[in-house]
Protein backbone atom coordinates (compact mmCIF):
# COMPACT_ATOMS: atom_id res chain seq x y z
CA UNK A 1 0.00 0.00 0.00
CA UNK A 2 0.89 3.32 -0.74
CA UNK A 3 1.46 5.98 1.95
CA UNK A 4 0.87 8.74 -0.80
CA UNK A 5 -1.40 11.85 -0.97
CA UNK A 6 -3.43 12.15 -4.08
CA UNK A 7 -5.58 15.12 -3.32
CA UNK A 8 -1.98 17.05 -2.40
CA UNK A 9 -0.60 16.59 -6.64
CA UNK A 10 -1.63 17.94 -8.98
CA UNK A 11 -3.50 16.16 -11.96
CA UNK A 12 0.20 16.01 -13.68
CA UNK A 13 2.21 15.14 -10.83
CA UNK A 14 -0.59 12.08 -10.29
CA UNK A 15 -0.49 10.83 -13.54
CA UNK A 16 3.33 10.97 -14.07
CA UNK A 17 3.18 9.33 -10.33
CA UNK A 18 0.66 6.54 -11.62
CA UNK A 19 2.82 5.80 -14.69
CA UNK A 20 5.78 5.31 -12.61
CA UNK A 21 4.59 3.17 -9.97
CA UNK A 22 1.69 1.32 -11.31
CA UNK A 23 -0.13 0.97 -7.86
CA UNK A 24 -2.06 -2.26 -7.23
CA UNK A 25 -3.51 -0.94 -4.59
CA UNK A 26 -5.82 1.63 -6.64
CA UNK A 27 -8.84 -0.34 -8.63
CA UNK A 28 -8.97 1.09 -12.50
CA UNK A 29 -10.42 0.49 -15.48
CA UNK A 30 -6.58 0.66 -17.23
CA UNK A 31 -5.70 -2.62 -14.72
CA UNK A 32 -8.99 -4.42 -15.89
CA UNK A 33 -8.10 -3.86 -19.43
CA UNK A 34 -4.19 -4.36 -19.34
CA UNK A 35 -3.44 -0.62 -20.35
CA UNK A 36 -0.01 0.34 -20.52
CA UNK A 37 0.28 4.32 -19.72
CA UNK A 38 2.89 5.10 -22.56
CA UNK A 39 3.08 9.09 -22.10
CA UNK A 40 2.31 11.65 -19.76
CA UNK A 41 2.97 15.57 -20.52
CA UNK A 42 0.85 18.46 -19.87
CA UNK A 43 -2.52 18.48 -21.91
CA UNK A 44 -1.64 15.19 -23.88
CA UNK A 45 -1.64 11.47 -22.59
CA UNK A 46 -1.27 8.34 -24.47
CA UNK A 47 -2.16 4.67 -23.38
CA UNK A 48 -1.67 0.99 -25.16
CA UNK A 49 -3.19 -2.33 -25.04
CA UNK A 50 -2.66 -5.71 -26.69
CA UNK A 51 -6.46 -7.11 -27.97
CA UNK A 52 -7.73 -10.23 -26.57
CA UNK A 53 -10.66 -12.47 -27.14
CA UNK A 54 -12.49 -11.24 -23.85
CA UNK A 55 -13.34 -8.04 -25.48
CA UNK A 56 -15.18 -9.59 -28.55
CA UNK A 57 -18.55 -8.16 -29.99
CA UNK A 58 -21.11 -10.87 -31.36
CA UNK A 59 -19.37 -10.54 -34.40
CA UNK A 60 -16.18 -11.80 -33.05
CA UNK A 61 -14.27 -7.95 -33.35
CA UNK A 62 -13.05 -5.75 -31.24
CA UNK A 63 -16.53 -4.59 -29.00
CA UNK A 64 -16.66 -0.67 -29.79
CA UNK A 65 -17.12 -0.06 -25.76
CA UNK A 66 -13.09 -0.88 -26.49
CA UNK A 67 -12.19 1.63 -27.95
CA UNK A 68 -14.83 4.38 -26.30
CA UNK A 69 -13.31 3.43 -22.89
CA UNK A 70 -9.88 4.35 -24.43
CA UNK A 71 -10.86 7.32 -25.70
CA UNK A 72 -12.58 8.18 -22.11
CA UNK A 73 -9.39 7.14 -20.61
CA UNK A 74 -7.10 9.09 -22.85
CA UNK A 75 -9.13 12.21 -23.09
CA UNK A 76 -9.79 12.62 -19.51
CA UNK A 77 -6.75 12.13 -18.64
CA UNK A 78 -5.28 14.58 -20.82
CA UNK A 79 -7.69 17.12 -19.05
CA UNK A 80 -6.51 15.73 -15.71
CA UNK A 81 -3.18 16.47 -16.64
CA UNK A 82 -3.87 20.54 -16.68
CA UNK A 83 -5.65 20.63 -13.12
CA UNK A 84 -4.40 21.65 -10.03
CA UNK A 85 -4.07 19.57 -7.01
CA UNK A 86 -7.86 19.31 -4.86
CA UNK A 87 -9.38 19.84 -8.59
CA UNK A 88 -11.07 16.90 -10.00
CA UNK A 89 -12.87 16.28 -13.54
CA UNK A 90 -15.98 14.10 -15.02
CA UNK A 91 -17.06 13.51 -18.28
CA UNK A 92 -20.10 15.40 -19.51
CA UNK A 93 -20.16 14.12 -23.01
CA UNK A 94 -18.49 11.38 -25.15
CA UNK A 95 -18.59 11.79 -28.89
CA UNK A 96 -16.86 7.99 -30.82
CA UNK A 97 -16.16 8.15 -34.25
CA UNK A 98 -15.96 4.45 -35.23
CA UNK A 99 -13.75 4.30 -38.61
CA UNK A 100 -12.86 0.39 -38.85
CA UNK A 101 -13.20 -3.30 -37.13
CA UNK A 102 -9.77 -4.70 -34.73
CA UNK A 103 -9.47 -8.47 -34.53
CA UNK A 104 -9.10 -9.78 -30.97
CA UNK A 105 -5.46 -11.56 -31.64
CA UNK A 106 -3.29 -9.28 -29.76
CA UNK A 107 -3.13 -6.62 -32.10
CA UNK A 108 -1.56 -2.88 -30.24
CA UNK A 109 -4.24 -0.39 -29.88
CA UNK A 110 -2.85 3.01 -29.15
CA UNK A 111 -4.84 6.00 -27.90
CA UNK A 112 -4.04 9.34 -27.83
CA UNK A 113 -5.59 12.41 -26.01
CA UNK A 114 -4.92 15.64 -26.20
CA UNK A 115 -6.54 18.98 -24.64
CA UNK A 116 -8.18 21.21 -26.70
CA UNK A 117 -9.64 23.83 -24.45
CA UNK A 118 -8.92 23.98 -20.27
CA UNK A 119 -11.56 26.36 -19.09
CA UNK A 120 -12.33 27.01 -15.60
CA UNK A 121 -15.65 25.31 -15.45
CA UNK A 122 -15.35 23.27 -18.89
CA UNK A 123 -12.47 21.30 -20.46
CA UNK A 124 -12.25 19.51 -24.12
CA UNK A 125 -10.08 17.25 -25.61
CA UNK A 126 -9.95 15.27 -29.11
CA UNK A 127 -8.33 11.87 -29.35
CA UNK A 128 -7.85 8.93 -31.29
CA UNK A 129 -7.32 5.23 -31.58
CA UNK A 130 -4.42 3.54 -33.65
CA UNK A 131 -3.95 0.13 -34.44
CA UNK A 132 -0.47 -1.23 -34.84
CA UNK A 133 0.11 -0.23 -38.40
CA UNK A 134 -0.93 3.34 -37.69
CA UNK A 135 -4.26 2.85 -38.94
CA UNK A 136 -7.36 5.15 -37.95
CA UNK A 137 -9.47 2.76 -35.30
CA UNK A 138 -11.62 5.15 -33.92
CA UNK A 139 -11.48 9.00 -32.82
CA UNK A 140 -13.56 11.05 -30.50
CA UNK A 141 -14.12 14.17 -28.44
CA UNK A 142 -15.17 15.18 -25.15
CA UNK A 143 -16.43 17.60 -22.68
CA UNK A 144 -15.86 17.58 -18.94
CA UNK A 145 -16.59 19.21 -15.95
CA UNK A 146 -14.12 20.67 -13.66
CA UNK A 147 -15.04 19.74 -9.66
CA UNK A 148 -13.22 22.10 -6.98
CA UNK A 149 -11.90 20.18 -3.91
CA UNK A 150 -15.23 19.56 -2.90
CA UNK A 151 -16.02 17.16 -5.62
């Protein structure tokens, strides 16, 4: 366990902290879905994951909520990274762009999210999915709310 203060870093300082140590002790959606956090800077964060059969659709592809819960990750992340420490962040809106079909063999998916606007009340951020090759999966946008100390 962890003797660490969250609520005393700020949004980059937690992130780059998270990256680095890769705390069991903290339940996420990245551990359930074997992200890898690849890069952290200030407004931008990028995460990676190998497919697997688990997250099949009936069709035997890649499920879409795949990808949408990278581009959730990515994107509010990326707005994480700009807030100060106490200051906290929730998604408003989700907007997926679904461009083609992953198998579930291990291929790479890489996501990308970077902030477009870091407003006071209001963030946004664009992002997108990549398979291996480079190839357009999926991109999206987002809107989140900014929550003071008090949550």
């Amino acid at each position: 366990m962890y003797n660490v203060d969250r609520s005393a870093m700020s949004g980059l300082e937690l992130l780059r902290w998270v990256q680095k140590e890769r705390p069991a002790d903290i339940p996420n959606i990245g551990r359930l879905l074997g992200m890898q956090i690849d890069e952290v800077e200030y407004g931008r964060f990028v995460v990676s994951l190998e497919t697997q059969p688990d997250f099949a659709n009936p069709m035997g592809f890649v499920h879409g909520g795949i990808a949408a819960t990278l581009l959730d990750s990515v994107l509010g992340s990326a707005v994480h990274t700009t807030l100060p420490a106490g200051v906290s962040h929730s998604t408003l809106e989700l907007k997926v762009n679904y461009i083609r079909a992953v198998q579930t063999d291990g291929q790479k998916l890489i996501a990308e999210g970077n902030i477009v606007h870091a407003g006071r009340r209001t963030a946004t951020a664009e992002g997108k999915v990549l398979d291996s090759r480079g190839k357009l999966v999926a991109h999206g946008t987002t809107t989140c709310i900014i929550l003071g100390p008090e949550g």
